[in-house]
C-alpha atoms as a PDB file:
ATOM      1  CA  UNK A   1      -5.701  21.883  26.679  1.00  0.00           C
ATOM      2  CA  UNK A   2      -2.193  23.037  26.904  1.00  0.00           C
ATOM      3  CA  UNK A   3       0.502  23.933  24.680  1.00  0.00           C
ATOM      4  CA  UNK A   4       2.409  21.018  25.178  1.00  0.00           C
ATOM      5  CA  UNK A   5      -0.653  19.075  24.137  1.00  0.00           C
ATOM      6  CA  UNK A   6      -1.117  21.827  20.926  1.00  0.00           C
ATOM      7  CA  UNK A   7       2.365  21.127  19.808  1.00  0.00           C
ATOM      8  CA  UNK A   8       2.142  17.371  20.161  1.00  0.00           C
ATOM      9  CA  UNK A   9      -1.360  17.476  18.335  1.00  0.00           C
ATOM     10  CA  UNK A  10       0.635  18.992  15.318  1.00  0.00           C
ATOM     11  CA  UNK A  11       3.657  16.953  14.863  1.00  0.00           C
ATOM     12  CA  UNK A  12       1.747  13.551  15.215  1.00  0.00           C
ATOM     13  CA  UNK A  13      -0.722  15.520  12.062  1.00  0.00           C
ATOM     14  CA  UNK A  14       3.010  15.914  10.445  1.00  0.00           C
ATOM     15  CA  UNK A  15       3.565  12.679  10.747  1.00  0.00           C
ATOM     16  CA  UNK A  16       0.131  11.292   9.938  1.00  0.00           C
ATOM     17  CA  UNK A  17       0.397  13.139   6.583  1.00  0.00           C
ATOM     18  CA  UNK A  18       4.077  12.108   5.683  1.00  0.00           C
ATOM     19  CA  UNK A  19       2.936   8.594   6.274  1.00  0.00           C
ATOM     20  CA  UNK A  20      -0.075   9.056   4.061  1.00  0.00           C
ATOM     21  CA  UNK A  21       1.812  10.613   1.686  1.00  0.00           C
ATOM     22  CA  UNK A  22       4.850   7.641   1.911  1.00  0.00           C
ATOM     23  CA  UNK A  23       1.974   5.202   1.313  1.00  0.00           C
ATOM     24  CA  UNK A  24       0.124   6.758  -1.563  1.00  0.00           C
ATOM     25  CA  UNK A  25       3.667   6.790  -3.317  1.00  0.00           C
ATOM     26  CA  UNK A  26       4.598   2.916  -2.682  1.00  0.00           C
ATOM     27  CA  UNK A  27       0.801   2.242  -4.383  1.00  0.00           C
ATOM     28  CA  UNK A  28       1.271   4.162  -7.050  1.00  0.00           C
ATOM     29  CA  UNK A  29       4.675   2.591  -8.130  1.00  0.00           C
ATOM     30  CA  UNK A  30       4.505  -0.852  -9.999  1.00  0.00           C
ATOM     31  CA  UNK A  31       6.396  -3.844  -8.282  1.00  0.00           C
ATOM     32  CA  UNK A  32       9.066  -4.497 -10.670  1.00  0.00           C
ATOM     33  CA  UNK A  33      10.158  -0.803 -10.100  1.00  0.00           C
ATOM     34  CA  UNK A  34      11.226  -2.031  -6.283  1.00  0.00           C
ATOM     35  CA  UNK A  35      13.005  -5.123  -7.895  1.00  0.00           C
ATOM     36  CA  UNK A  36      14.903  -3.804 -10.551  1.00  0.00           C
ATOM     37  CA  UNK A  37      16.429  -0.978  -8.337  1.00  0.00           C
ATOM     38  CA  UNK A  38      17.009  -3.638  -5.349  1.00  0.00           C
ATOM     39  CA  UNK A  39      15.269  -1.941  -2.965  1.00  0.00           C
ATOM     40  CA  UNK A  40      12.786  -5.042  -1.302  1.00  0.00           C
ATOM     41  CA  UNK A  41       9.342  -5.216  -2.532  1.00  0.00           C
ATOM     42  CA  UNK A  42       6.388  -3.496  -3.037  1.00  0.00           C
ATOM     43  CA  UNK A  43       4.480  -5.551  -0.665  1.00  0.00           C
ATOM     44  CA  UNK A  44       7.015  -4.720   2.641  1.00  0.00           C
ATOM     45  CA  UNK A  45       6.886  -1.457   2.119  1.00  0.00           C
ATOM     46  CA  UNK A  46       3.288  -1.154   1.689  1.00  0.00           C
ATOM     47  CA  UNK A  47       2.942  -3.282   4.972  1.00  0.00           C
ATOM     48  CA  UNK A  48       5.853  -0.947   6.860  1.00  0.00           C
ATOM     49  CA  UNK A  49       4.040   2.176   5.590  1.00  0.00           C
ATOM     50  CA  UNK A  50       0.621   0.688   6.344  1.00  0.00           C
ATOM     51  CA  UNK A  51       0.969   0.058   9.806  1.00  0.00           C
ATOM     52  CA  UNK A  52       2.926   3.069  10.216  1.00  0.00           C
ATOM     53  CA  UNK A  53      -0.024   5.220   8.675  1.00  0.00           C
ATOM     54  CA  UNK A  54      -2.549   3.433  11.258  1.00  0.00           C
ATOM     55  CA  UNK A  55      -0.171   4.017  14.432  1.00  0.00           C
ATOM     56  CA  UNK A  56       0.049   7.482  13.141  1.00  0.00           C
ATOM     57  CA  UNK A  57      -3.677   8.044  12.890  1.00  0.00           C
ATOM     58  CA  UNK A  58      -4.018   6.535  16.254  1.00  0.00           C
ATOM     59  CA  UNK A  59      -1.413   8.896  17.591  1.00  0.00           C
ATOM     60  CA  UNK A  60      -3.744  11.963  16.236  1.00  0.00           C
ATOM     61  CA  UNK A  61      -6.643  10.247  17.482  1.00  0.00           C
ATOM     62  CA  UNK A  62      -5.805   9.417  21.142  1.00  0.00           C
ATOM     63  CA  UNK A  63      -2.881  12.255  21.258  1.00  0.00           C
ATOM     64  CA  UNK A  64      -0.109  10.135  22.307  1.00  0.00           C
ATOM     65  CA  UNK A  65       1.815   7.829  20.419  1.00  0.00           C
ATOM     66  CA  UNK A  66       5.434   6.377  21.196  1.00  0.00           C
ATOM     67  CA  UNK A  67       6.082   4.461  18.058  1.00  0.00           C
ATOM     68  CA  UNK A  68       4.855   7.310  15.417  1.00  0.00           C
ATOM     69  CA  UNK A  69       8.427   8.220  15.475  1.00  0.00           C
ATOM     70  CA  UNK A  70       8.911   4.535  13.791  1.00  0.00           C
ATOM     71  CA  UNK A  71       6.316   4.999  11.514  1.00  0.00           C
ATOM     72  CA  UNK A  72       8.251   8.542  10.544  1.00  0.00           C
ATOM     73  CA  UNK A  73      11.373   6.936  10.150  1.00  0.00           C
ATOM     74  CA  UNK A  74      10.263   4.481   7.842  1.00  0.00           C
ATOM     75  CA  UNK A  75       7.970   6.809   5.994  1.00  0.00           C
ATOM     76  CA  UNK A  76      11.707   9.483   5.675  1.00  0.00           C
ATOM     77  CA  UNK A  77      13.225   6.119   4.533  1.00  0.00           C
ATOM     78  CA  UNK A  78      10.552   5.644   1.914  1.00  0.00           C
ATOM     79  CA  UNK A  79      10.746   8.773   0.775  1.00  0.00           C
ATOM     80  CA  UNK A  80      14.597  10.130   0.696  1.00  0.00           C
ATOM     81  CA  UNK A  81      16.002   6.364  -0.842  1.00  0.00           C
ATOM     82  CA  UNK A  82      13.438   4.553  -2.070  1.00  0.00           C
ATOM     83  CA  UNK A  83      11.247   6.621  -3.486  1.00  0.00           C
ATOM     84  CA  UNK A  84      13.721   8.320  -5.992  1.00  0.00           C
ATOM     85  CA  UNK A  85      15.628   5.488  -6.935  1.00  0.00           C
ATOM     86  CA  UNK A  86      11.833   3.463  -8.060  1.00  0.00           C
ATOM     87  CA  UNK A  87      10.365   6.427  -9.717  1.00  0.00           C
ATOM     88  CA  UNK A  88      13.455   6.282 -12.114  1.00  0.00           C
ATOM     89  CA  UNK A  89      13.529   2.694 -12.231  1.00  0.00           C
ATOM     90  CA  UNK A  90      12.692   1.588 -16.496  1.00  0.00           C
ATOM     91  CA  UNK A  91      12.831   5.405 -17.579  1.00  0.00           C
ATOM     92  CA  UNK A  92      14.612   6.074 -20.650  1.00  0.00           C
ATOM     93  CA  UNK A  93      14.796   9.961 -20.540  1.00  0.00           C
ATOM     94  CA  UNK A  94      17.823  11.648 -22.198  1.00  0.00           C
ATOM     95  CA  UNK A  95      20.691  13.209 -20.518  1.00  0.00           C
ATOM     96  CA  UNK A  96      18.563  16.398 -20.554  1.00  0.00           C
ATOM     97  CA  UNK A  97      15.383  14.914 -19.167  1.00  0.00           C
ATOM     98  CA  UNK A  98      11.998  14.233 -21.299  1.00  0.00           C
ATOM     99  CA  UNK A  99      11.556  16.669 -24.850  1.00  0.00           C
END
């Protein structure tokens, strides 16, 4: 083992758990959340963040992986735009949050 191989072992595990954690969150939120902020649907982004999760894992598993760097994109995607703009989707807080 070297500590090229040590290093790349730990950013494909980074990437394998931002992926994870990208698909938990599309799962959780409801469908009309995606529609009602315009941001596709639930089901392409579960399917992007899927497959992305699985070429991730495979990336740990064999330790060496081209397109995990896809799967991170879309996962960063997911998480910077998306994700913020669905979770406030239908909320109906106050100027000064929930009380």
């Amino acid at each position: 083992m070297s500590f090229m191989w040590l290093v790349y072992q730990i950013i494909y595990i980074a990437i394998f758990v931002t992926s994870l954690f990208a698909l938990i969150e599309a799962l959780r939120t409801p469908a009309p959340a995606y529609e009602a902020m315009d941001k596709q649907t639930k089901k392409l982004w579960v399917i992007l963040l899927g497959v992305g999760t699985l070429i991730s894992l495979l990336a740990v598993v064999s330790g060496s992986g081209m397109l995990t760097f896809l799967a991170l994109i879309a996962a960063l995607v997911f998480i910077v735009d998306v994700r913020p703009a669905v979770r406030g989707a239908g909320r109906s807080d106050g100027p000064y949050g929930r009380w």
